[in-house]
ModelCIF file with pLDDT and N, C-alpha, C, O atoms, coordinates in Angstrom:
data_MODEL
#
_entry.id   MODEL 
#
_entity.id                         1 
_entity.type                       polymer 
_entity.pdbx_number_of_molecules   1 
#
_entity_poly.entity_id                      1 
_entity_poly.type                           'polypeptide(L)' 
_entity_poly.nstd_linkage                   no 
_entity_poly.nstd_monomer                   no 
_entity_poly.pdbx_seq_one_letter_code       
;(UNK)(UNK)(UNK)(UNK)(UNK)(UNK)(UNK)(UNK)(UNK)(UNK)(UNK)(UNK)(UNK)(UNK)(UNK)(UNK)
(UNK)(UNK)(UNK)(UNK)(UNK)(UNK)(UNK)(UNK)(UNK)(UNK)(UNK)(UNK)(UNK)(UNK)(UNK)(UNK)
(UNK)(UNK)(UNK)(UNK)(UNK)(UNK)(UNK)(UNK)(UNK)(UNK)(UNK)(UNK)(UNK)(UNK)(UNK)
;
_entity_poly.pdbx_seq_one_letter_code_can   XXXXXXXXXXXXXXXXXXXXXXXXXXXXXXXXXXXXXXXXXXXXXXX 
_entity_poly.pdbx_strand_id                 A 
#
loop_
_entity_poly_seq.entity_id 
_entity_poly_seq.num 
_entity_poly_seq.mon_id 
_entity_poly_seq.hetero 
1 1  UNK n 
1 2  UNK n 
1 3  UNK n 
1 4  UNK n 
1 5  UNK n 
1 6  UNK n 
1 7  UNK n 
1 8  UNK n 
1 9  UNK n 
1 10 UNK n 
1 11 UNK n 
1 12 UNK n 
1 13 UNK n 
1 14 UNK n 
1 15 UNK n 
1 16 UNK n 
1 17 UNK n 
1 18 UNK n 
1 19 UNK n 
1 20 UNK n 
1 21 UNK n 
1 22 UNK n 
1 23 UNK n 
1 24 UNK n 
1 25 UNK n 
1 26 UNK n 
1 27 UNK n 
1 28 UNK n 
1 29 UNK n 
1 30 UNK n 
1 31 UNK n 
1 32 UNK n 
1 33 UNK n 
1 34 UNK n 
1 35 UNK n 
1 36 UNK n 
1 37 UNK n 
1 38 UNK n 
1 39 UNK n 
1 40 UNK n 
1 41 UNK n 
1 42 UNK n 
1 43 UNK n 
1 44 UNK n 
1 45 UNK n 
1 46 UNK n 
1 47 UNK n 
#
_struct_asym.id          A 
_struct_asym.entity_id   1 
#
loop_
_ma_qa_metric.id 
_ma_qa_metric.mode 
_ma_qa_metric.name 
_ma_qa_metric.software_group_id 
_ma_qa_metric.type 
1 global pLDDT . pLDDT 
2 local  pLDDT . pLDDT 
#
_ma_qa_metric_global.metric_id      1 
_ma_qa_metric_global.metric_value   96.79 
_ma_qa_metric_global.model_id       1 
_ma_qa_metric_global.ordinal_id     1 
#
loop_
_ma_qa_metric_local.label_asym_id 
_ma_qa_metric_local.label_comp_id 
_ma_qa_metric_local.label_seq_id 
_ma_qa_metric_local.metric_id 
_ma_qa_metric_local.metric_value 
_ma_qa_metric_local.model_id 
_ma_qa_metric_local.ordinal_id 
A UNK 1  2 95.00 1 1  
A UNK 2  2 97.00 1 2  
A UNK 3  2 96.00 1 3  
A UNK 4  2 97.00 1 4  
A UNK 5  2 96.00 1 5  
A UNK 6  2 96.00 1 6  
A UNK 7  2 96.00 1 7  
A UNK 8  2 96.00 1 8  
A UNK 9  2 95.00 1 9  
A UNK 10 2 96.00 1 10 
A UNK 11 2 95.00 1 11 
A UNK 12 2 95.00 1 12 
A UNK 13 2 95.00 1 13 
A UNK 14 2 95.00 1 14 
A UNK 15 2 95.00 1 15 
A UNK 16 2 95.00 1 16 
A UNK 17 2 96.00 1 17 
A UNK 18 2 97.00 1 18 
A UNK 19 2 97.00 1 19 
A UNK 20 2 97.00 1 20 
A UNK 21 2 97.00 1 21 
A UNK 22 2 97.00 1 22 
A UNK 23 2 96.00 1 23 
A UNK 24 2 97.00 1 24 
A UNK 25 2 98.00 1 25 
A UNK 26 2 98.00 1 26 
A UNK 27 2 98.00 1 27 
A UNK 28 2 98.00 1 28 
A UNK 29 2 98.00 1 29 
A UNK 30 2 98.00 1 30 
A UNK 31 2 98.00 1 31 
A UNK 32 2 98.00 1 32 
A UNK 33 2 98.00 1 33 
A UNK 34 2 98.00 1 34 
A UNK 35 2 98.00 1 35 
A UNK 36 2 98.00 1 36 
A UNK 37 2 98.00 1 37 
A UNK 38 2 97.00 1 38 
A UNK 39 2 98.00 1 39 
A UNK 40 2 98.00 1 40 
A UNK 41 2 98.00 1 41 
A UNK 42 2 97.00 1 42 
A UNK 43 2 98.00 1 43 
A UNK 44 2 97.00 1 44 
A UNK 45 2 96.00 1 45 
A UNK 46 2 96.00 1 46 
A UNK 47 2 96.00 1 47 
#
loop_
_atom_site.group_PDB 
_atom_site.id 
_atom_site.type_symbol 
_atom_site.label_atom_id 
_atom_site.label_alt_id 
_atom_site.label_comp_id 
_atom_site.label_asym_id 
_atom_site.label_entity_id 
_atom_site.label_seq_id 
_atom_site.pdbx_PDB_ins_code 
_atom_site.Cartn_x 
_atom_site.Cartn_y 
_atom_site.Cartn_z 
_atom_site.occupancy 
_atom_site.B_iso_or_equiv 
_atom_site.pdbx_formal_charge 
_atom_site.auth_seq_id 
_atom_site.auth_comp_id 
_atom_site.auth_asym_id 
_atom_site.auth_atom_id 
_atom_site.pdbx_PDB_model_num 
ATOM 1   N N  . UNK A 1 1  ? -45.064 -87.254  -68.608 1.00 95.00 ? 1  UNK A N  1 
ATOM 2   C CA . UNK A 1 1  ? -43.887 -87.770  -69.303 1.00 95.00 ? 1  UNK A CA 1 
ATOM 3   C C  . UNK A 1 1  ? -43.256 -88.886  -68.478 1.00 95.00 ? 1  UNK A C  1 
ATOM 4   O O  . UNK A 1 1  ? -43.395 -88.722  -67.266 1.00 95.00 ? 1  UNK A O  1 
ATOM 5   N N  . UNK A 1 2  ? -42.544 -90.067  -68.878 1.00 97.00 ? 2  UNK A N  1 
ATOM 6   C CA . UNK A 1 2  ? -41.831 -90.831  -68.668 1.00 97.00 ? 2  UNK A CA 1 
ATOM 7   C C  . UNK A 1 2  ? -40.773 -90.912  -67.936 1.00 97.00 ? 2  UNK A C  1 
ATOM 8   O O  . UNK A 1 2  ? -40.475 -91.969  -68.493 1.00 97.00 ? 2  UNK A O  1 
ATOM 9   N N  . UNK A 1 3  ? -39.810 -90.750  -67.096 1.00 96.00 ? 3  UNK A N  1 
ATOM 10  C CA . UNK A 1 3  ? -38.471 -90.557  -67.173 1.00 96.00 ? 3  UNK A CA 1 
ATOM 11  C C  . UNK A 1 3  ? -38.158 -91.649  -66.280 1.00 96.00 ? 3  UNK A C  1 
ATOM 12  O O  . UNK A 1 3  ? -38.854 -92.143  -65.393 1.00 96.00 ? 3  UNK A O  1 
ATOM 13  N N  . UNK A 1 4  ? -36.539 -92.056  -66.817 1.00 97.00 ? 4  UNK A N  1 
ATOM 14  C CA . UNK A 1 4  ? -36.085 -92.950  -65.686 1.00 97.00 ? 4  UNK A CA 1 
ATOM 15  C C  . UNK A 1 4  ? -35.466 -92.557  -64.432 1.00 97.00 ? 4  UNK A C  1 
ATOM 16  O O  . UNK A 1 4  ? -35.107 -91.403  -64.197 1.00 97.00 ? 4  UNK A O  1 
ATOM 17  N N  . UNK A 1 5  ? -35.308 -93.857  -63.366 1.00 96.00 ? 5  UNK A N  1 
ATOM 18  C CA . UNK A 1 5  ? -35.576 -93.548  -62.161 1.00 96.00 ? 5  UNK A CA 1 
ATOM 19  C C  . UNK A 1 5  ? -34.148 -94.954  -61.789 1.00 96.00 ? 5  UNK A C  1 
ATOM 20  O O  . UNK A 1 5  ? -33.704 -95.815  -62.549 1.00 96.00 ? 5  UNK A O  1 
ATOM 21  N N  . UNK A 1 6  ? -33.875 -94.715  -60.672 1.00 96.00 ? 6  UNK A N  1 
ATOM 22  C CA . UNK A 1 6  ? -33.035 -95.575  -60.588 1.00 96.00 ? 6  UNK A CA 1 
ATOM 23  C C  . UNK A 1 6  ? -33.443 -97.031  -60.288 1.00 96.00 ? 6  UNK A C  1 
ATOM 24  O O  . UNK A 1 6  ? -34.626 -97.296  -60.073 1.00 96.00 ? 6  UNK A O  1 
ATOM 25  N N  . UNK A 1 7  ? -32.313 -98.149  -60.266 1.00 96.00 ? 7  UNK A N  1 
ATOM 26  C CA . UNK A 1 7  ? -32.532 -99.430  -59.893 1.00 96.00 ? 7  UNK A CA 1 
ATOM 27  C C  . UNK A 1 7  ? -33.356 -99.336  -58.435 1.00 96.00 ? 7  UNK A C  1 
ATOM 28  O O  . UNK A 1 7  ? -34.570 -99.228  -58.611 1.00 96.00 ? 7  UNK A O  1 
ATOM 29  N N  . UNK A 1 8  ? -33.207 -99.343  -57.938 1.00 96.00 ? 8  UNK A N  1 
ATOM 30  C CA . UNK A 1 8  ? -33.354 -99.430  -56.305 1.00 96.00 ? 8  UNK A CA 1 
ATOM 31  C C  . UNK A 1 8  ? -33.797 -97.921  -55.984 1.00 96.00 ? 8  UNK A C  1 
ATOM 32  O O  . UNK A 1 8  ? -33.266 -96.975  -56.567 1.00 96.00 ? 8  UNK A O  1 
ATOM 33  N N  . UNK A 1 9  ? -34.935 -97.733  -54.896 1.00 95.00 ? 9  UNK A N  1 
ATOM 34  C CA . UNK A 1 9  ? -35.234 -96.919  -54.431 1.00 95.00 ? 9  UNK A CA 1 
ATOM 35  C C  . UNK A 1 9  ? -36.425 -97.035  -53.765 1.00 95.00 ? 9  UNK A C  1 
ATOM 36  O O  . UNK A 1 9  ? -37.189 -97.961  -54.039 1.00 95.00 ? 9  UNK A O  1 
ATOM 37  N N  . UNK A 1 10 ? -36.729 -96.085  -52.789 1.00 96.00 ? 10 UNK A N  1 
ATOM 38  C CA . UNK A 1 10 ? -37.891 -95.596  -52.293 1.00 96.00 ? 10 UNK A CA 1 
ATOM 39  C C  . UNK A 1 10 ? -38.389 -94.183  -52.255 1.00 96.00 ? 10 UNK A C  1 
ATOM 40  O O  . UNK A 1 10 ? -37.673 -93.293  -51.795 1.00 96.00 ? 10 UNK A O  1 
ATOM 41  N N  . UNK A 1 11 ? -39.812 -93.898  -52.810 1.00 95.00 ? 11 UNK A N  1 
ATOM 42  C CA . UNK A 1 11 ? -40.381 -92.957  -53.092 1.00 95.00 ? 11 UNK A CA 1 
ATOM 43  C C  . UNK A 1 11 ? -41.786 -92.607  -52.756 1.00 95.00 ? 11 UNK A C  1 
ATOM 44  O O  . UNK A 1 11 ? -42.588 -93.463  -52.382 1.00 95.00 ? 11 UNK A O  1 
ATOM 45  N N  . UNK A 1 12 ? -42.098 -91.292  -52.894 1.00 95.00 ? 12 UNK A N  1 
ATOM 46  C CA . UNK A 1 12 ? -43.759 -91.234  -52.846 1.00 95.00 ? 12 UNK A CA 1 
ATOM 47  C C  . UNK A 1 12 ? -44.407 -91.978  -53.980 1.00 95.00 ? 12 UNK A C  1 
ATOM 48  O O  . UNK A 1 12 ? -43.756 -92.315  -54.969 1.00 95.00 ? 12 UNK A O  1 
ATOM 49  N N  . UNK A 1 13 ? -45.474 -92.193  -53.862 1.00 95.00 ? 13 UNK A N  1 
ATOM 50  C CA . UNK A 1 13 ? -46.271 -92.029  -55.262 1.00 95.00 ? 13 UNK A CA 1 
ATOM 51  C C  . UNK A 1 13 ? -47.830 -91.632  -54.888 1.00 95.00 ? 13 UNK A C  1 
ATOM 52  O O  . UNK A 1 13 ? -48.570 -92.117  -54.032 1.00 95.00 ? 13 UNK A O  1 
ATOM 53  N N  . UNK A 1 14 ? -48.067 -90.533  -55.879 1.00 95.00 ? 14 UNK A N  1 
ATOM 54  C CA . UNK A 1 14 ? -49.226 -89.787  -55.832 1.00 95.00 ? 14 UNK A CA 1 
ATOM 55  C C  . UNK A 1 14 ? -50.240 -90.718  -56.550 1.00 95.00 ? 14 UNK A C  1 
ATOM 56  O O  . UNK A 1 14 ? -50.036 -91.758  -57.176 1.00 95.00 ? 14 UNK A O  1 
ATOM 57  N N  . UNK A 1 15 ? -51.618 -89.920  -56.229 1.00 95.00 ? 15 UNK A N  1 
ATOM 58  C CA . UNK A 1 15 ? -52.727 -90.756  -57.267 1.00 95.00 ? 15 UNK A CA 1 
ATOM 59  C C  . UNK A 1 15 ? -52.429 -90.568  -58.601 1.00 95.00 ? 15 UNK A C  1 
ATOM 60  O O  . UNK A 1 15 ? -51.876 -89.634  -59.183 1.00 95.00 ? 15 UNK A O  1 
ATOM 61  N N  . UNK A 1 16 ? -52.968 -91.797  -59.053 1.00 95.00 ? 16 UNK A N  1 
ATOM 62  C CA . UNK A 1 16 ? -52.614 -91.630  -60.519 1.00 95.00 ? 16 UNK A CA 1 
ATOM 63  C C  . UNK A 1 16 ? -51.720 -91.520  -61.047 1.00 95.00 ? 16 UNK A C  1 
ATOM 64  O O  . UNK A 1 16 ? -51.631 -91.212  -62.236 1.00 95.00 ? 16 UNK A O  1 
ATOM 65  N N  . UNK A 1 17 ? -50.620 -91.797  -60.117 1.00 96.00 ? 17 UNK A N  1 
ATOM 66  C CA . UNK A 1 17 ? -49.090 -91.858  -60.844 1.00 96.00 ? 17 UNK A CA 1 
ATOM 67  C C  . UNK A 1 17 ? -49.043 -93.141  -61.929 1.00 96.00 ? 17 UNK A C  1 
ATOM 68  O O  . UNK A 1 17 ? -49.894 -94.030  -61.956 1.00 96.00 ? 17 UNK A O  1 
ATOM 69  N N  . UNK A 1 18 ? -48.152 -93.077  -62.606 1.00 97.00 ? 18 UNK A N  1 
ATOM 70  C CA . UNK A 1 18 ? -48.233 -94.753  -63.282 1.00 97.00 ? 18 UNK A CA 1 
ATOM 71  C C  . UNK A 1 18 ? -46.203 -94.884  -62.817 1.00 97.00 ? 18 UNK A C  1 
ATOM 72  O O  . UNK A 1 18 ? -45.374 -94.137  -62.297 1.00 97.00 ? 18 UNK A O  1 
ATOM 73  N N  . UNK A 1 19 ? -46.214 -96.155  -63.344 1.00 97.00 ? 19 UNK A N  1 
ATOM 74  C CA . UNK A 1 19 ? -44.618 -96.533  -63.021 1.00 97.00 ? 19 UNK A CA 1 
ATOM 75  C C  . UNK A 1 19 ? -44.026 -98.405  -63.969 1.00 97.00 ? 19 UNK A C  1 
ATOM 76  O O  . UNK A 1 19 ? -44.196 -99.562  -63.582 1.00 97.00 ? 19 UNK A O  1 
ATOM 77  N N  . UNK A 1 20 ? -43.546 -98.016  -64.863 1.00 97.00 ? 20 UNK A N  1 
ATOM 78  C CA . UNK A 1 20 ? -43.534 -99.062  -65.506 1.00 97.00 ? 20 UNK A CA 1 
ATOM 79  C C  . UNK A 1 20 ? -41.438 -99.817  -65.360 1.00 97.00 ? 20 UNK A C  1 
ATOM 80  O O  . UNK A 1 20 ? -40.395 -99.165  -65.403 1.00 97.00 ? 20 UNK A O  1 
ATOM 81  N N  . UNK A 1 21 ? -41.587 -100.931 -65.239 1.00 97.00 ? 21 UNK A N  1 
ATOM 82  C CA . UNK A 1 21 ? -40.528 -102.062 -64.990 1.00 97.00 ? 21 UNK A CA 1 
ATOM 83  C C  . UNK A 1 21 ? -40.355 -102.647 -66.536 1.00 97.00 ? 21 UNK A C  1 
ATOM 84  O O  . UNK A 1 21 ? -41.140 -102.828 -67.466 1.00 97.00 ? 21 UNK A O  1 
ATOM 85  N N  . UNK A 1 22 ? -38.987 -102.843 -66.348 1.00 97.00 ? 22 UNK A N  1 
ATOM 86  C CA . UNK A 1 22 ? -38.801 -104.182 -67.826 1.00 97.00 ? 22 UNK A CA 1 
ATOM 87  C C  . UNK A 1 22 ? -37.675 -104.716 -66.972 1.00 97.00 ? 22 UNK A C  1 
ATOM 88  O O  . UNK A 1 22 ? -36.746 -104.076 -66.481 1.00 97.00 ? 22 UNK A O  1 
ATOM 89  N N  . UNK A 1 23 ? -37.908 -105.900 -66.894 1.00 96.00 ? 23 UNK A N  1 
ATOM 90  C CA . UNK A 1 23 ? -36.487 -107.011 -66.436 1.00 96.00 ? 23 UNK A CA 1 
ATOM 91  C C  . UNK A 1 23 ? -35.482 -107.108 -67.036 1.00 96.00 ? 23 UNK A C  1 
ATOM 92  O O  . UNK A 1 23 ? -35.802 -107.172 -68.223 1.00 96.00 ? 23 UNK A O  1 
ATOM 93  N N  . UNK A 1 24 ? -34.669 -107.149 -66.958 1.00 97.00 ? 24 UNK A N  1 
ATOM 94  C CA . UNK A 1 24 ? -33.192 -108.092 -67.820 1.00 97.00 ? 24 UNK A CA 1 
ATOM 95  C C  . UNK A 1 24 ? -33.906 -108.975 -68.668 1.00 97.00 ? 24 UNK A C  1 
ATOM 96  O O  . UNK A 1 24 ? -34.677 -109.736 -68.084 1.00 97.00 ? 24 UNK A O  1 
ATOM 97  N N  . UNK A 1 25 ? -33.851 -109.049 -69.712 1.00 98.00 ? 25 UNK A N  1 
ATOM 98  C CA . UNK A 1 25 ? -33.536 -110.660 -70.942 1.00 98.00 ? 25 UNK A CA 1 
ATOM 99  C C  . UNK A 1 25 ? -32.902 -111.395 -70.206 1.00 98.00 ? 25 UNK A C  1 
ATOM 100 O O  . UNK A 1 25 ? -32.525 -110.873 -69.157 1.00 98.00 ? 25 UNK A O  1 
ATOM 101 N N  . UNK A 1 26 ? -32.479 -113.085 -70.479 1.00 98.00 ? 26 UNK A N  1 
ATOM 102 C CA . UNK A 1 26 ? -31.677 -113.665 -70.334 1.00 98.00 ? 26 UNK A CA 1 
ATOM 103 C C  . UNK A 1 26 ? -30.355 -113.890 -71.217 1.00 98.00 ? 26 UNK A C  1 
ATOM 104 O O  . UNK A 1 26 ? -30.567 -113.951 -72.428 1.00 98.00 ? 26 UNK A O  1 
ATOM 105 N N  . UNK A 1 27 ? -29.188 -114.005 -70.847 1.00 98.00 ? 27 UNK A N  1 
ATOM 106 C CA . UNK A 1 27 ? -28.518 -114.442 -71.706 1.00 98.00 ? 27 UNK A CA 1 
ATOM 107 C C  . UNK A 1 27 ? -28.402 -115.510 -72.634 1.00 98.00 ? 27 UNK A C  1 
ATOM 108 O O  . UNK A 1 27 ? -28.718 -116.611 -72.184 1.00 98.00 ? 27 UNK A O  1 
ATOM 109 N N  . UNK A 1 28 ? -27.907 -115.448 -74.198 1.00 98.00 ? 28 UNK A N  1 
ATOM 110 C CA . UNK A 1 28 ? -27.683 -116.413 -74.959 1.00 98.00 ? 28 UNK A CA 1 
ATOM 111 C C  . UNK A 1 28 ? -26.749 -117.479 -74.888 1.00 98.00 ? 28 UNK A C  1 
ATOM 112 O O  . UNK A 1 28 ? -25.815 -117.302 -74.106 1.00 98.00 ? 28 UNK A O  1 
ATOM 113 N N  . UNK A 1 29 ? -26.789 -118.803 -75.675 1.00 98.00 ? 29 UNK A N  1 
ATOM 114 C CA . UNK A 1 29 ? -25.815 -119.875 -75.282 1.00 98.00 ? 29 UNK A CA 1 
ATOM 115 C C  . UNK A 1 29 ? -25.095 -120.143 -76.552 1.00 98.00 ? 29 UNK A C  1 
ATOM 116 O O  . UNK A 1 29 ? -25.767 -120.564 -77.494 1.00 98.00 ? 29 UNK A O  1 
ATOM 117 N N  . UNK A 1 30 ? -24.488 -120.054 -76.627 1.00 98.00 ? 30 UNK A N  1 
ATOM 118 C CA . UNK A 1 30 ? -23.435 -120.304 -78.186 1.00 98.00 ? 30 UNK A CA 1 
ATOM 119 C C  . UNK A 1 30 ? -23.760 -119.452 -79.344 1.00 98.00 ? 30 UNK A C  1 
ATOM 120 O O  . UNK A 1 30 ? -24.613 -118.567 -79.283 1.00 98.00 ? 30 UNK A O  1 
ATOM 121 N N  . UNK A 1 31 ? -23.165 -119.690 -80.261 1.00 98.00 ? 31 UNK A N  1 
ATOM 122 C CA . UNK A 1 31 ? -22.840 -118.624 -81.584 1.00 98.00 ? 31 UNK A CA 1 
ATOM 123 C C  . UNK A 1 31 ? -24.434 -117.970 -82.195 1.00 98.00 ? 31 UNK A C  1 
ATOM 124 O O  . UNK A 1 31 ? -25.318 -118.670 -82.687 1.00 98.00 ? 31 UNK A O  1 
ATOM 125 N N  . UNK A 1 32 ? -24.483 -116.727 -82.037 1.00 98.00 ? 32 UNK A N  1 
ATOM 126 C CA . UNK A 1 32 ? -26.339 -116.941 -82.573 1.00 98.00 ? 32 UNK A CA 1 
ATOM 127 C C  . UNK A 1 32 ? -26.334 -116.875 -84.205 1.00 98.00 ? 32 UNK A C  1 
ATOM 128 O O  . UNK A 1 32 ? -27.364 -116.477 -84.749 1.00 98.00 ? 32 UNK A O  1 
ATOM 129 N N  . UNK A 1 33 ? -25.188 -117.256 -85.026 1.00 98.00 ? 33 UNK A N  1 
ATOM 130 C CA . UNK A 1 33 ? -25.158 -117.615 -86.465 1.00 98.00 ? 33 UNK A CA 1 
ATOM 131 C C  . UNK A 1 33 ? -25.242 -119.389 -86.342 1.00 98.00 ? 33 UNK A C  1 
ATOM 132 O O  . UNK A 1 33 ? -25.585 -120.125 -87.267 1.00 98.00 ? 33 UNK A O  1 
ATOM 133 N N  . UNK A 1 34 ? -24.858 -119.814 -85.029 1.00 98.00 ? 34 UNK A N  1 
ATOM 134 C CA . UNK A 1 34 ? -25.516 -121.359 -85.274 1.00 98.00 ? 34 UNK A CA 1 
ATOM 135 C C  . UNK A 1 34 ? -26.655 -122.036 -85.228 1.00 98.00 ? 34 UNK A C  1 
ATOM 136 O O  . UNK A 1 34 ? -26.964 -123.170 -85.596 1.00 98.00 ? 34 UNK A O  1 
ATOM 137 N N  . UNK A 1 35 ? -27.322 -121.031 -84.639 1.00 98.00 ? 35 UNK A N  1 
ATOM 138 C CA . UNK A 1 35 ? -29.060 -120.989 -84.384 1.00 98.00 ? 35 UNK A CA 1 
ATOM 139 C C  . UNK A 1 35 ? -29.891 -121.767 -85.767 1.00 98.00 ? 35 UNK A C  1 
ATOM 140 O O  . UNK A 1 35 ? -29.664 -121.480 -86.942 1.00 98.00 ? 35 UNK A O  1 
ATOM 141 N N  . UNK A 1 36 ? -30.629 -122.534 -85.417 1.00 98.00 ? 36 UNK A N  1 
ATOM 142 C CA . UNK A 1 36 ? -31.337 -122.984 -86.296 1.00 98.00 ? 36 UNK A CA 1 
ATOM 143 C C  . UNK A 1 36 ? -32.567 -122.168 -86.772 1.00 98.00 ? 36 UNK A C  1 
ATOM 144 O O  . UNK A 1 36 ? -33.631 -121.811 -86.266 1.00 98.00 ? 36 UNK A O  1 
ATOM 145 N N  . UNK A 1 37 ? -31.831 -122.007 -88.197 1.00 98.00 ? 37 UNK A N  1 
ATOM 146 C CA . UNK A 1 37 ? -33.036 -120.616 -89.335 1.00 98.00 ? 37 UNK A CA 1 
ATOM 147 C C  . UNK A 1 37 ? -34.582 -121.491 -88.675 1.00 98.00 ? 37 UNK A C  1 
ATOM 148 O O  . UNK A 1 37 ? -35.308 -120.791 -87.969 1.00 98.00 ? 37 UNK A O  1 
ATOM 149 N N  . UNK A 1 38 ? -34.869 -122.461 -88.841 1.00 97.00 ? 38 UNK A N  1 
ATOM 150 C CA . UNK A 1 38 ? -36.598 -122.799 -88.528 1.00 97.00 ? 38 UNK A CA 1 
ATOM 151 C C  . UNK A 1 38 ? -36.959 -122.357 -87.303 1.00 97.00 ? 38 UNK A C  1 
ATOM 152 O O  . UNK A 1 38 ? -38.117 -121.971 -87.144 1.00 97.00 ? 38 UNK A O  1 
ATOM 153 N N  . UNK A 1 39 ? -35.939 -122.333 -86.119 1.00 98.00 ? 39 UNK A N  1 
ATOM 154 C CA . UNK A 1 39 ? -36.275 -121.379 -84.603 1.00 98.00 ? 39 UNK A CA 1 
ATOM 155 C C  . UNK A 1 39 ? -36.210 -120.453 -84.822 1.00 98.00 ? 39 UNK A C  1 
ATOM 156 O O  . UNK A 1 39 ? -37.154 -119.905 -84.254 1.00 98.00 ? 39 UNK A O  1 
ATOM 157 N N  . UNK A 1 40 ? -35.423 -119.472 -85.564 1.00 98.00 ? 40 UNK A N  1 
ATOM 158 C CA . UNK A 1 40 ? -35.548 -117.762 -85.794 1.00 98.00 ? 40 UNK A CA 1 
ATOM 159 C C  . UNK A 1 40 ? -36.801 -117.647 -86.106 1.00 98.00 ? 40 UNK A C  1 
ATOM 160 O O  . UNK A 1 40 ? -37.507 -116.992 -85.339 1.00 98.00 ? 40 UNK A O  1 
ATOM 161 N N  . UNK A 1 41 ? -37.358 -118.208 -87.225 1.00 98.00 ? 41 UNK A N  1 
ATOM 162 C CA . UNK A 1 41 ? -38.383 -118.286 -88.242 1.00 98.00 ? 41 UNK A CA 1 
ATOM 163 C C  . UNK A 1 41 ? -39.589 -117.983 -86.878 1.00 98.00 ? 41 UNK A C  1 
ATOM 164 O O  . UNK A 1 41 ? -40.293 -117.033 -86.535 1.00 98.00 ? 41 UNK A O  1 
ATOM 165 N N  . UNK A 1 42 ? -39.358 -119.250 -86.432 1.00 97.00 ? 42 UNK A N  1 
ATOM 166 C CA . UNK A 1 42 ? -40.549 -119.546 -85.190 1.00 97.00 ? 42 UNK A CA 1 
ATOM 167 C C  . UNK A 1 42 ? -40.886 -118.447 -84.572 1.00 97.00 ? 42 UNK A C  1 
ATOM 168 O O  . UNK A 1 42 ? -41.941 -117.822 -84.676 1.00 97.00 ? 42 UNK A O  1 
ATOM 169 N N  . UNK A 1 43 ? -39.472 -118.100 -83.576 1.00 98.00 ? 43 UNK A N  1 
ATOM 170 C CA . UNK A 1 43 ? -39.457 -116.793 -82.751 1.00 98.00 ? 43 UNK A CA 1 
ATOM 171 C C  . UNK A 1 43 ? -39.881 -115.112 -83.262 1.00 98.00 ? 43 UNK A C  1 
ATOM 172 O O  . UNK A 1 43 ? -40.251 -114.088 -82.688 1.00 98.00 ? 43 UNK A O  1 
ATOM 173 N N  . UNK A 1 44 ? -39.634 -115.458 -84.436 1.00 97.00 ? 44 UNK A N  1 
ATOM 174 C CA . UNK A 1 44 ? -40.357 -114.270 -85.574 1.00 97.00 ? 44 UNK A CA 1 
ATOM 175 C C  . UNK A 1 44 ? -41.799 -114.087 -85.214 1.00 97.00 ? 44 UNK A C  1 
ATOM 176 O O  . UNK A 1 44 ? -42.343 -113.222 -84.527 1.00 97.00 ? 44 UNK A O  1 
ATOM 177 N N  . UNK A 1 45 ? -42.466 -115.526 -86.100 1.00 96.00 ? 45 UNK A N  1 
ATOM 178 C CA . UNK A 1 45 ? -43.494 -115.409 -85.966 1.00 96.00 ? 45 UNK A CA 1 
ATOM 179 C C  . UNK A 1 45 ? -44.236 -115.096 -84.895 1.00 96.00 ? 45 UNK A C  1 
ATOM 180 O O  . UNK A 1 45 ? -45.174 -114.302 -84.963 1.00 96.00 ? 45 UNK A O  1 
ATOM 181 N N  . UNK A 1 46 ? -43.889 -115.672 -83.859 1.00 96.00 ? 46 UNK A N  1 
ATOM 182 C CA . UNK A 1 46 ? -44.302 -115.465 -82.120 1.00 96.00 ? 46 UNK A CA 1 
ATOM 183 C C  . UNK A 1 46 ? -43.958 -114.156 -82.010 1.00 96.00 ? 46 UNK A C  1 
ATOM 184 O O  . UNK A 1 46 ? -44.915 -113.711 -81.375 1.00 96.00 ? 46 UNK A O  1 
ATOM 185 N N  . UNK A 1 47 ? -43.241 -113.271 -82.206 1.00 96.00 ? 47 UNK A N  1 
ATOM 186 C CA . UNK A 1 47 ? -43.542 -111.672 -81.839 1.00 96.00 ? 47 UNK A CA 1 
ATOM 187 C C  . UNK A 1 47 ? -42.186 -111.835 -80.764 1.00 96.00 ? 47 UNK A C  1 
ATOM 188 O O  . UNK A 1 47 ? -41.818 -110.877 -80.084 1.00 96.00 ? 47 UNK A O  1 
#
């Protein structure tokens, strides 16, 4: 099973452990209703 673990630390890790990271996003820059619909569109398509 999965569980979280804190920001910062040091630990064992056994064989075959697994251990997975996700970064911060970046923040957005102005209104995201001013966003241009053909870049949503884009960013859609791109996943």
């Amino acid at each position: 099973a999965w569980r979280q673990i804190a920001t910062k630390f040091t630990r064992s890790l056994a064989s075959g452990q697994g251990f997975r990271h996700r970064t911060a996003g970046g923040g957005g820059y102005g209104d995201p209703l001013e966003r241009d619909v053909a870049a949503v569109l884009f960013d859609v398509r791109n996943g």
